[in-house]
N, C-alpha and C. Protein backbone atom coordinates (compact mmCIF):
# COMPACT_ATOMS: atom_id res chain seq x y z
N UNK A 1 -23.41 8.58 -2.65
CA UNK A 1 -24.50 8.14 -1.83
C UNK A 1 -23.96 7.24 -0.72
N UNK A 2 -24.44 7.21 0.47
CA UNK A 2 -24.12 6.31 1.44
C UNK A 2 -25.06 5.84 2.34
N UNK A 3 -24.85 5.19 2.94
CA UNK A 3 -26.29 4.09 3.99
C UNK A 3 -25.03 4.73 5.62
N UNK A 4 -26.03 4.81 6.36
CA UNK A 4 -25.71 4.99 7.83
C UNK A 4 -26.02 4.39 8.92
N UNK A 5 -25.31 3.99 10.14
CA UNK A 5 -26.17 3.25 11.18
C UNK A 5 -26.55 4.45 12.01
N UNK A 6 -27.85 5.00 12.23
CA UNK A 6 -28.22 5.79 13.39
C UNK A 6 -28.05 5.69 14.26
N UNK A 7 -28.34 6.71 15.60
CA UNK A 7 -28.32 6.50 16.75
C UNK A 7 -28.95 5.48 17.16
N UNK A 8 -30.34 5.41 16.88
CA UNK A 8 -30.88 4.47 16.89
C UNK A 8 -30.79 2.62 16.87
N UNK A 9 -29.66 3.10 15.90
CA UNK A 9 -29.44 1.59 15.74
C UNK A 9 -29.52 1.05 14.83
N UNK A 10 -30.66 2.00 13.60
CA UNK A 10 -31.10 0.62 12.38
C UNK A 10 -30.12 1.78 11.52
N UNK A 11 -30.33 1.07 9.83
CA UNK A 11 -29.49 1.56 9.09
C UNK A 11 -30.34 1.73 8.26
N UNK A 12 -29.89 3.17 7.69
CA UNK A 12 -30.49 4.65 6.87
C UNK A 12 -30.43 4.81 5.76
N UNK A 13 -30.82 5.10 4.13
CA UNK A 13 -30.06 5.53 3.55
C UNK A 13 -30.59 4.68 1.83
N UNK A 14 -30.02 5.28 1.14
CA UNK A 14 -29.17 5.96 0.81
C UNK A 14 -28.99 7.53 0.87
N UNK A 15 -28.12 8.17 0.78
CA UNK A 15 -28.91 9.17 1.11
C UNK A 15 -27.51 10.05 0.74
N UNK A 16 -27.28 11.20 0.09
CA UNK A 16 -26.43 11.73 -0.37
C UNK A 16 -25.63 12.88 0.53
N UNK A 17 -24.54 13.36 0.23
CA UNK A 17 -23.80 14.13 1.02
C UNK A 17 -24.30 15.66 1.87
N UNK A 18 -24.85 16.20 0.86
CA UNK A 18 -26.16 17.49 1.79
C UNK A 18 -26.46 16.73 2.53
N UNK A 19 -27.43 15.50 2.56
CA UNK A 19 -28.81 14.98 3.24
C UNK A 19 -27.97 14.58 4.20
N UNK A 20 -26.69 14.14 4.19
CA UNK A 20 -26.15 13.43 5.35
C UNK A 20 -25.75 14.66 6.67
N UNK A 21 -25.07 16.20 6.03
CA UNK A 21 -24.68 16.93 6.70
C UNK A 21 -26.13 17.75 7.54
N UNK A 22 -26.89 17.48 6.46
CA UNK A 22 -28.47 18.17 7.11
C UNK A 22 -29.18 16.91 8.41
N UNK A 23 -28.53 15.94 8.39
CA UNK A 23 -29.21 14.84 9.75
C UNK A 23 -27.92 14.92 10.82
N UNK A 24 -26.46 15.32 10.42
CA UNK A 24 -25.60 16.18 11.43
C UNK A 24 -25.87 17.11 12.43
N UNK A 25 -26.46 17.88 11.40
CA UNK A 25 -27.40 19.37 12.20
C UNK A 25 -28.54 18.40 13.15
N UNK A 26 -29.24 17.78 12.56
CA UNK A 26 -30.02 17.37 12.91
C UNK A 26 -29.96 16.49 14.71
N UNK A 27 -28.64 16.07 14.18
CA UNK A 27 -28.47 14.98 15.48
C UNK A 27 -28.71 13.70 15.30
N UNK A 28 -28.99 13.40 14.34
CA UNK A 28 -29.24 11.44 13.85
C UNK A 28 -28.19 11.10 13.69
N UNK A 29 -26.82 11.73 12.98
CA UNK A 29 -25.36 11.06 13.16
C UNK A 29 -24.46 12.19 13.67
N UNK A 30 -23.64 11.48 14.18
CA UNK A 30 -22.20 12.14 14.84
C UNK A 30 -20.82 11.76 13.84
N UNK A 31 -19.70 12.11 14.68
CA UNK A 31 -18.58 11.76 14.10
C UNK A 31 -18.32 10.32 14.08
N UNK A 32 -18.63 9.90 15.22
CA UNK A 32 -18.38 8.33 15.18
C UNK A 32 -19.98 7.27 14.66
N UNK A 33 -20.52 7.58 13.93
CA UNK A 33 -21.36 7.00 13.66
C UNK A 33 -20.93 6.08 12.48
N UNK A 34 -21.61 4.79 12.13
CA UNK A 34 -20.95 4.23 11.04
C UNK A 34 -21.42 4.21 9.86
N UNK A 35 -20.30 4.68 8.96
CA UNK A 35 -21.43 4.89 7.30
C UNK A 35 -20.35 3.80 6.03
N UNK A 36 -20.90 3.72 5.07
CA UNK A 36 -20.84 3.03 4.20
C UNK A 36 -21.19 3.89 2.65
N UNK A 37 -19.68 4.01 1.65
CA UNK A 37 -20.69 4.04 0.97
C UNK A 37 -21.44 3.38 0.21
N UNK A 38 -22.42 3.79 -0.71
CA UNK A 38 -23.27 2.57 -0.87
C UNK A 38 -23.00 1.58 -2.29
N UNK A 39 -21.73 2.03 -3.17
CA UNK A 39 -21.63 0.64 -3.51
C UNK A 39 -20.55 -0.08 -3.39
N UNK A 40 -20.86 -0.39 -1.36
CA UNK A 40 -20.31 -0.96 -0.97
C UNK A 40 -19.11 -0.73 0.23
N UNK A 41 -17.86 -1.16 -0.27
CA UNK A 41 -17.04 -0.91 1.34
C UNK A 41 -17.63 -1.32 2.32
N UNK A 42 -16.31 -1.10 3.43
CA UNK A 42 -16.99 -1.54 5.01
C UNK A 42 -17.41 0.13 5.39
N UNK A 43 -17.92 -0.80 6.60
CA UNK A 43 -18.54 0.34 7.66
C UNK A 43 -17.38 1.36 8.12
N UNK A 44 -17.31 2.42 8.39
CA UNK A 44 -16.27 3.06 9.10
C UNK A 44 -17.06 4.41 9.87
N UNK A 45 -16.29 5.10 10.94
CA UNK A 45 -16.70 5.97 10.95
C UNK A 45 -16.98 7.41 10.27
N UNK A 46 -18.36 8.15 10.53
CA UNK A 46 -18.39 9.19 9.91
C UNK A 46 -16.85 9.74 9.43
N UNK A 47 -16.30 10.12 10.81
CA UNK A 47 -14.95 11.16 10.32
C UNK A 47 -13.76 10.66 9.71
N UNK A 48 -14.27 9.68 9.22
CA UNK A 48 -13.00 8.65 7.78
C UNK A 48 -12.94 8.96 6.96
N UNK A 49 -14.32 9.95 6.46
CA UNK A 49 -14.10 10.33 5.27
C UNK A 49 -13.73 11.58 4.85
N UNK A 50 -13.03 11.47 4.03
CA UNK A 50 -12.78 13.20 3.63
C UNK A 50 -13.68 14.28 3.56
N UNK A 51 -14.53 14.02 3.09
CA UNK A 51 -15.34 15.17 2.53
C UNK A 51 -16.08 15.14 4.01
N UNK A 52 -16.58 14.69 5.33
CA UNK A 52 -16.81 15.00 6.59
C UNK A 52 -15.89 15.23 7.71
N UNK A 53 -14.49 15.56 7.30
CA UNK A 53 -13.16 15.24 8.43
C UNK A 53 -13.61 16.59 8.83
N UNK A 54 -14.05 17.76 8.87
CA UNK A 54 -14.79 18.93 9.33
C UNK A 54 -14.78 18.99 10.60
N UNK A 55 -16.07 17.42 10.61
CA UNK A 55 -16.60 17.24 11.53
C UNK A 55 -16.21 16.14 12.76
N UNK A 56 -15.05 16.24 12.63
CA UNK A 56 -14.06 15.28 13.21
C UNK A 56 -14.47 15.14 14.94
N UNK A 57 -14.37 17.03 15.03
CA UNK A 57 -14.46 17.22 16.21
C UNK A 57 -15.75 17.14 16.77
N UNK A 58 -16.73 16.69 16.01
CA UNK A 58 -18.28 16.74 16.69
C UNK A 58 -18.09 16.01 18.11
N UNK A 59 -18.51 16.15 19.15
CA UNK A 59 -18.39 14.84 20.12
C UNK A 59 -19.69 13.56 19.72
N UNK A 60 -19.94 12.77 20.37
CA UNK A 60 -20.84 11.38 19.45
C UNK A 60 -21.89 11.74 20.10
N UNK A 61 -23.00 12.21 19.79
CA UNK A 61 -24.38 12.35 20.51
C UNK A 61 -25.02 10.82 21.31
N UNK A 62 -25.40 11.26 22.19
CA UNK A 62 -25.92 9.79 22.90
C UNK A 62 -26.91 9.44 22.06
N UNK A 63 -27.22 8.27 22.00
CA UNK A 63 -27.89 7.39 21.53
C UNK A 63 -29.24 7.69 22.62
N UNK A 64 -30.52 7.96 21.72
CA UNK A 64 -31.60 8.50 22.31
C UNK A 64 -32.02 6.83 23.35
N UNK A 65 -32.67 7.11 24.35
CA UNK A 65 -33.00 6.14 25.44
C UNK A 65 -34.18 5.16 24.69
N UNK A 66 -34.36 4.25 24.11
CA UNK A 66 -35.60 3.33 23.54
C UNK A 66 -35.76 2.72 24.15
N UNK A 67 -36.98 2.55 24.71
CA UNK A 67 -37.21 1.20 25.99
C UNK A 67 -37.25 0.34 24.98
N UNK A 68 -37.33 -1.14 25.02
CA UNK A 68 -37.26 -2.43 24.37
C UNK A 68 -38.64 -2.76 24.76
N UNK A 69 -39.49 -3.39 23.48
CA UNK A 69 -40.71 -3.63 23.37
C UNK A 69 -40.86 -4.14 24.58
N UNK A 70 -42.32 -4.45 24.87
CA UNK A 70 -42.70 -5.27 25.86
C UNK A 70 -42.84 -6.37 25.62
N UNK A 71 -42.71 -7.57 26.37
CA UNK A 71 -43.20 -9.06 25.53
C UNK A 71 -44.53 -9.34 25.63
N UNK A 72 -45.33 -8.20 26.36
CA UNK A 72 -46.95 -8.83 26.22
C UNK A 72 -47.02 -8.01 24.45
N UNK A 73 -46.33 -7.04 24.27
CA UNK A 73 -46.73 -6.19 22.68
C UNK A 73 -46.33 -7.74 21.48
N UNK A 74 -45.03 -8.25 22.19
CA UNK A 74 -45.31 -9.25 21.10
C UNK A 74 -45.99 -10.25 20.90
N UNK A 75 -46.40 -10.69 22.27
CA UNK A 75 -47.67 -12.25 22.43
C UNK A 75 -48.43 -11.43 21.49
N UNK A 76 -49.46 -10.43 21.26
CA UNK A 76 -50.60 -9.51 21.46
C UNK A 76 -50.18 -9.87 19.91
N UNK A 77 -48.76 -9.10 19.38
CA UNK A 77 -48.99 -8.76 17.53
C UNK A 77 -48.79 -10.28 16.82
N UNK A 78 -48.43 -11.56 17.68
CA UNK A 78 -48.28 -12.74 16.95
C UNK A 78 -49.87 -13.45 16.90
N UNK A 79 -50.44 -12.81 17.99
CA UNK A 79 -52.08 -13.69 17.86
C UNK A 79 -52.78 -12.42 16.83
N UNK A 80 -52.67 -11.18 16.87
CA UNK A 80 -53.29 -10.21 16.21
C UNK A 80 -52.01 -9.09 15.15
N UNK A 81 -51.94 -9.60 14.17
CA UNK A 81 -50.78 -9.22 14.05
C UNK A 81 -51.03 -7.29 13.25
N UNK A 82 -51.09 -6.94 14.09
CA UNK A 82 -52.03 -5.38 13.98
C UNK A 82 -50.60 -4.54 13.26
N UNK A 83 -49.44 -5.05 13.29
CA UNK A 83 -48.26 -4.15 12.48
C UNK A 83 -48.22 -4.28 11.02
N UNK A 84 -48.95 -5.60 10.76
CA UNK A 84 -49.08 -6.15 9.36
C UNK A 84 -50.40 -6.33 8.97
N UNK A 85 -51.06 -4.54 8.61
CA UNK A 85 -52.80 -5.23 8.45
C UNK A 85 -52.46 -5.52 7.17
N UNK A 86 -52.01 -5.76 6.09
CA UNK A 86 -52.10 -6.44 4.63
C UNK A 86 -52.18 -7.68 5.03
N UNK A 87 -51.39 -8.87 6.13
CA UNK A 87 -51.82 -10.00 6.53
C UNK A 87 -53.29 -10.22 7.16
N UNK A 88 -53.34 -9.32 7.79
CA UNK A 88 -54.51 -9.04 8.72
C UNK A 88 -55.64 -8.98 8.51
N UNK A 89 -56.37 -7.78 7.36
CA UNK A 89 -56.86 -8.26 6.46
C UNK A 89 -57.09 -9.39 5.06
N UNK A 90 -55.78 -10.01 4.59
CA UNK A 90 -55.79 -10.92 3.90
C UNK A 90 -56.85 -12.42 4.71
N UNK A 91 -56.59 -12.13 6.04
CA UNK A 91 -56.88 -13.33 7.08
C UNK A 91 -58.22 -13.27 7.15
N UNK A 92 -58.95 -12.05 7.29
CA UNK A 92 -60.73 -11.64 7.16
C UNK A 92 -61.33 -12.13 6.21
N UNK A 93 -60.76 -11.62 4.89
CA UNK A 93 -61.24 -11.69 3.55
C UNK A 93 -61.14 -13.03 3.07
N UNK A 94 -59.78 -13.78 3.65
CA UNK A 94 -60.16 -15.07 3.48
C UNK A 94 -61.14 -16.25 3.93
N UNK A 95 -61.20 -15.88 5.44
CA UNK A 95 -62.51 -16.69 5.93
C UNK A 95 -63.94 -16.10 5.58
N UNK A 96 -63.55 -15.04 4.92
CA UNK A 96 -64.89 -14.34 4.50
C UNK A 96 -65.74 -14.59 2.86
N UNK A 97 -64.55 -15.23 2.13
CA UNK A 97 -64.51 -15.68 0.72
C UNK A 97 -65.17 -16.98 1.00
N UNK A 98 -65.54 -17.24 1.75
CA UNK A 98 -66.39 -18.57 1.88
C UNK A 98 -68.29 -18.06 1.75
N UNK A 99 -68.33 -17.22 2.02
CA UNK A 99 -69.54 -17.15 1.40
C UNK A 99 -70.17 -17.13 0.14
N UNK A 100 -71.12 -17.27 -0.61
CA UNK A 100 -71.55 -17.33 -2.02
C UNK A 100 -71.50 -15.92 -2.82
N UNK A 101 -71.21 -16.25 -4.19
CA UNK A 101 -71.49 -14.97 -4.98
C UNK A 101 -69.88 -13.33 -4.42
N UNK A 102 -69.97 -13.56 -3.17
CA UNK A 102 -69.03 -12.17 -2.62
C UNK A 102 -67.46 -12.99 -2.54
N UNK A 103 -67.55 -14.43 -2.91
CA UNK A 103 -66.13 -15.25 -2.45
C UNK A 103 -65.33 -14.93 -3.05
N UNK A 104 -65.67 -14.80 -4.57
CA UNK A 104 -65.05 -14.75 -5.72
C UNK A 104 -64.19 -13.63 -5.15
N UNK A 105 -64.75 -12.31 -5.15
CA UNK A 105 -64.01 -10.99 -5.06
C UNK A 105 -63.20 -11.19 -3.74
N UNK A 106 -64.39 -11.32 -2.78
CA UNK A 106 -63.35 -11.63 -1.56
C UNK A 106 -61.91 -11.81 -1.31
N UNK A 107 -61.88 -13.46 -2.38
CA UNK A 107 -61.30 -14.32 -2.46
C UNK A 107 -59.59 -13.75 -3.08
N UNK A 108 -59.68 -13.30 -4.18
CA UNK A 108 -58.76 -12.58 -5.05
C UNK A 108 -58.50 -11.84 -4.05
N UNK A 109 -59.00 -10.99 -3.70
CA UNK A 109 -58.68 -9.53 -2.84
C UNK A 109 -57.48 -10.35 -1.74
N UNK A 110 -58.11 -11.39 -1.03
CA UNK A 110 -57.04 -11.97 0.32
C UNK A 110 -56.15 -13.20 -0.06
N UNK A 111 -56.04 -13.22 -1.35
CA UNK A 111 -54.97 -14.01 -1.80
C UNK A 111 -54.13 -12.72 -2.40
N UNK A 112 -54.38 -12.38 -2.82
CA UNK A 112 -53.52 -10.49 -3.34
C UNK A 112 -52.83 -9.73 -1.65
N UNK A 113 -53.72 -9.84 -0.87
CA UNK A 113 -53.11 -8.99 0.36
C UNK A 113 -52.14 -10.19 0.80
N UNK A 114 -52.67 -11.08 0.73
CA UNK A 114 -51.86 -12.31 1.68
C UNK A 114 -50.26 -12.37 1.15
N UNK A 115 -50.26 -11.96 -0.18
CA UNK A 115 -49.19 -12.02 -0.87
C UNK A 115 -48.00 -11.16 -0.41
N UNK A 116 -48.81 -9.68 -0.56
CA UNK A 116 -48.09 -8.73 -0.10
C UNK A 116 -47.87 -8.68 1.41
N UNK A 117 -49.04 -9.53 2.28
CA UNK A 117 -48.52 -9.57 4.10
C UNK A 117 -47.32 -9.92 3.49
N UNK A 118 -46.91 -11.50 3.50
CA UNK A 118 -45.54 -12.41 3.13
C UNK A 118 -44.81 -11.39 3.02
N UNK A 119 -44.85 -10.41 2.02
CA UNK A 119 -43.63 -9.79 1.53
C UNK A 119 -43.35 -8.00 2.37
N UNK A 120 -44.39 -8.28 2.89
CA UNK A 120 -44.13 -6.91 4.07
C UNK A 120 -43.40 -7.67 5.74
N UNK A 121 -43.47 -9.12 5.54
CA UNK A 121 -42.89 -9.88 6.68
C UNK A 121 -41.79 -10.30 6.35
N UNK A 122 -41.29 -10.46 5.41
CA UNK A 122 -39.78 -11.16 4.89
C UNK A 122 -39.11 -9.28 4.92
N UNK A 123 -39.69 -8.41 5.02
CA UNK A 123 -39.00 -6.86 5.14
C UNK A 123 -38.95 -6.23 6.62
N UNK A 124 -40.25 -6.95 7.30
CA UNK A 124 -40.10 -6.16 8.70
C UNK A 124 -40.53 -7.70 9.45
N UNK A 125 -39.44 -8.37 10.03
CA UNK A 125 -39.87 -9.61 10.34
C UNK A 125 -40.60 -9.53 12.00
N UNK A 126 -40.63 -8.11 12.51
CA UNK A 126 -40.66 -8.08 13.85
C UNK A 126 -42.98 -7.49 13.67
N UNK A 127 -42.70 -7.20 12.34
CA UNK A 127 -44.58 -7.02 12.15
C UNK A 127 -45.03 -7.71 12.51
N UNK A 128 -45.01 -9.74 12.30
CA UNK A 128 -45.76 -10.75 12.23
C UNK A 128 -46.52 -10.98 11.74
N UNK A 129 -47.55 -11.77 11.60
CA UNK A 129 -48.40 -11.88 10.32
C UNK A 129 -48.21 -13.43 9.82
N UNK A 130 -47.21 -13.62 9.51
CA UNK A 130 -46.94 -15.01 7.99
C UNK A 130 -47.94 -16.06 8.55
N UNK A 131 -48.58 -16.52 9.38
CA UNK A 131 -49.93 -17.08 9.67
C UNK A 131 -50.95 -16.78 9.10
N UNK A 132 -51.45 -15.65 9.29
CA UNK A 132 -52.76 -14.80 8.77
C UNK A 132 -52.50 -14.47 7.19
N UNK A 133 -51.14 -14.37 6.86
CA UNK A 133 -51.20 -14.41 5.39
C UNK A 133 -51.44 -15.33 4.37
N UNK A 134 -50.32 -16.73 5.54
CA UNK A 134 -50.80 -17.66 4.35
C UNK A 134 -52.56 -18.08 4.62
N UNK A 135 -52.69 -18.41 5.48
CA UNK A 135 -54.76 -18.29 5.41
C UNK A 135 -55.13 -17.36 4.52
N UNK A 136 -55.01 -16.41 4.39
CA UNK A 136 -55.45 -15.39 3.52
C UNK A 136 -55.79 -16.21 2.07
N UNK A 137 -54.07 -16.62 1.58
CA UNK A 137 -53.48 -16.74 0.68
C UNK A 137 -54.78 -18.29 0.02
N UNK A 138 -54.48 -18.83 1.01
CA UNK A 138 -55.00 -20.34 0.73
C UNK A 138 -56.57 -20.31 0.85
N UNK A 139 -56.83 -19.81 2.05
CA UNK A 139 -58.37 -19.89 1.50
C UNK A 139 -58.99 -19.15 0.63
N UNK A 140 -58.49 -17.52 0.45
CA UNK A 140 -58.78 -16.92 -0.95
C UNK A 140 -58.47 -17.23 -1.88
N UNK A 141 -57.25 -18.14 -2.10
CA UNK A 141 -57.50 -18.53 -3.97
C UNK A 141 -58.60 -19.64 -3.99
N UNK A 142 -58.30 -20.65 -2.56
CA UNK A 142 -59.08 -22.26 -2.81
C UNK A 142 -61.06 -21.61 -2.61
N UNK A 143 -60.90 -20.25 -2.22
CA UNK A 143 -62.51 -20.57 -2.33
C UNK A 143 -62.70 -19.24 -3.29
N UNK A 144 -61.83 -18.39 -3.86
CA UNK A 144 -61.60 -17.71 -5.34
C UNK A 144 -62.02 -18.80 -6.58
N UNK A 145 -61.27 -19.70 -6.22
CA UNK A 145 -61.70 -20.68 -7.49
C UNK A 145 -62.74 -21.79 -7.23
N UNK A 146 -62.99 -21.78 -6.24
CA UNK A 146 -64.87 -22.28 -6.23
C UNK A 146 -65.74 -21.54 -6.46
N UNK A 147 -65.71 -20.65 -6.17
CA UNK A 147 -66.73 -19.45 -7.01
C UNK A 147 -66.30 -19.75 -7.82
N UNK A 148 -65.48 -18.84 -8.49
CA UNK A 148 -65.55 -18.89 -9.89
C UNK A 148 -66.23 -19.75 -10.68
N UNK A 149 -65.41 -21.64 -10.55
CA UNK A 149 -66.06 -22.45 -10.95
C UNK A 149 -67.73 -22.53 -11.02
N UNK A 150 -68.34 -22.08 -9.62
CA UNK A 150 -69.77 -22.39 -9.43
C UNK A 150 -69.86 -20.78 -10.44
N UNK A 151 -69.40 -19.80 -10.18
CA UNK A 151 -70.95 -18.94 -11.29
C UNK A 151 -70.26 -19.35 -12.96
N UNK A 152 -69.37 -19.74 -13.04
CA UNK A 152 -68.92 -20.47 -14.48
C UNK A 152 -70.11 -21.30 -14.92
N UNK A 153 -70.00 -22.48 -13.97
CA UNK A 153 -70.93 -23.16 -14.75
C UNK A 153 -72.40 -23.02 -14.00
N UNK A 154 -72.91 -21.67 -13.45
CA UNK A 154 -74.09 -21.06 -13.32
C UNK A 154 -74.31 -20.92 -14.84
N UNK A 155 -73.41 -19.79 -15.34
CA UNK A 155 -73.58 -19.24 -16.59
C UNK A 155 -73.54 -20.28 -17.72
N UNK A 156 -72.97 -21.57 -17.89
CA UNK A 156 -73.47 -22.74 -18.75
C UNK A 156 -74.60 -23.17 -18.48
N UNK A 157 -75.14 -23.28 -17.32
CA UNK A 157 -76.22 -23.94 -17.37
C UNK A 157 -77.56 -22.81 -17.75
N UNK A 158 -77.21 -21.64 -17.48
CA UNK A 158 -78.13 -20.89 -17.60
C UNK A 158 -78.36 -20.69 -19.58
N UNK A 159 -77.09 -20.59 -20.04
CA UNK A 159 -77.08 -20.84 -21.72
C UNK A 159 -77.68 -21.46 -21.96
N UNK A 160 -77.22 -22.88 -21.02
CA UNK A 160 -77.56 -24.29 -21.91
C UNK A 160 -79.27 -24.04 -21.60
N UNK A 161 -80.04 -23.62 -21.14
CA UNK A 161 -80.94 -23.55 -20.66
C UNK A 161 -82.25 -22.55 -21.67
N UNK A 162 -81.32 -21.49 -21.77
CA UNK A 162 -81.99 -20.41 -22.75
C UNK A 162 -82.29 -21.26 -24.41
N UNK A 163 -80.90 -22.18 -24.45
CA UNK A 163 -80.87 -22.65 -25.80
C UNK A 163 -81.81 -23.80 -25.62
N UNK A 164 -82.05 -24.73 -24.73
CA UNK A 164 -83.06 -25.18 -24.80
C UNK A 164 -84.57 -25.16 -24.69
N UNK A 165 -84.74 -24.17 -24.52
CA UNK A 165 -86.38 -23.53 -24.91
C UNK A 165 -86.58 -23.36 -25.59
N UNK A 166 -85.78 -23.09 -26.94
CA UNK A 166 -86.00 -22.28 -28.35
C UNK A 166 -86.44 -23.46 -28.93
């Protein structure tokens, strides 16, 4: 198995010896592309290794043209962070868990997403989000557990209530 840097730029993988010669064909790596295998070693090029020296002679495919984000796309995803709706929604559901009776669920639901924003932002740090998550996070448990508390002791008082009529 081995991990690859694409044309592209990011790194691929794992991904086994067919799968590697089938993205050859493909055009995602060349001879000089850099692979690894995966437990471990350095980077080297494709044609270092034996079992691809074949392909020695490939010439290196250009690296496809990517314009570089815009910086209004990133102002735009740090106030709305639309790459990370698990934060995004965590951020709704949390100011939304403030209402009665629906908080409870609300509440859980955007402390649960908020969790997973965090951990979809510590993986793709360029999504954004970790704002809207932790809100999520904090006002859905802190008003998760005011509900709760209030229909908790709804339901004591409503006992204590039945038992005192009898």
């Amino acid at each position: 198995m081995y991990k690859i840097i694409g044309n592209d730029g990011n790194e691929y993988g794992p991904i086994d010896a067919a799968g590697l010669r089938t993205w050859i064909s493909q055009g995602r790596v060349h001879s000089q592309s850099l692979v690894r295998a995966e437990d471990g070693g350095q980077w080297q090029p494709l044609q270092a290794y034996a079992e691809f020296a074949s392909l020695a002679g490939m010439p290196p495919v250009a690296a496809p043209n990517i314009p570089a984000r815009a910086k209004s796309d990133d102002t735009v995803a740090t106030i709305i962070p639309y790459r990370n709706p698990q934060a995004l929604i965590a951020y709704y559901l949390g100011i939304f868990s403030l209402f009665p009776m629906l908080g409870f669920f609300l509440g859980a639901a955007a402390f649960i997403l908020g969790i997973r924003g965090l951990m979809f932002v510590k993986r793709h740090p360029e999504a954004k989000g970790k704002v809207h998550a932790w809100i999520g996070i904090i006002c859905g448990g802190l008003f998760g557990v005011i509900w709760l508390l209030v229909i908790g002791l709804m339901i004591i008082g409503f006992v204590s209530a039945r038992h005192s009529t009898r």
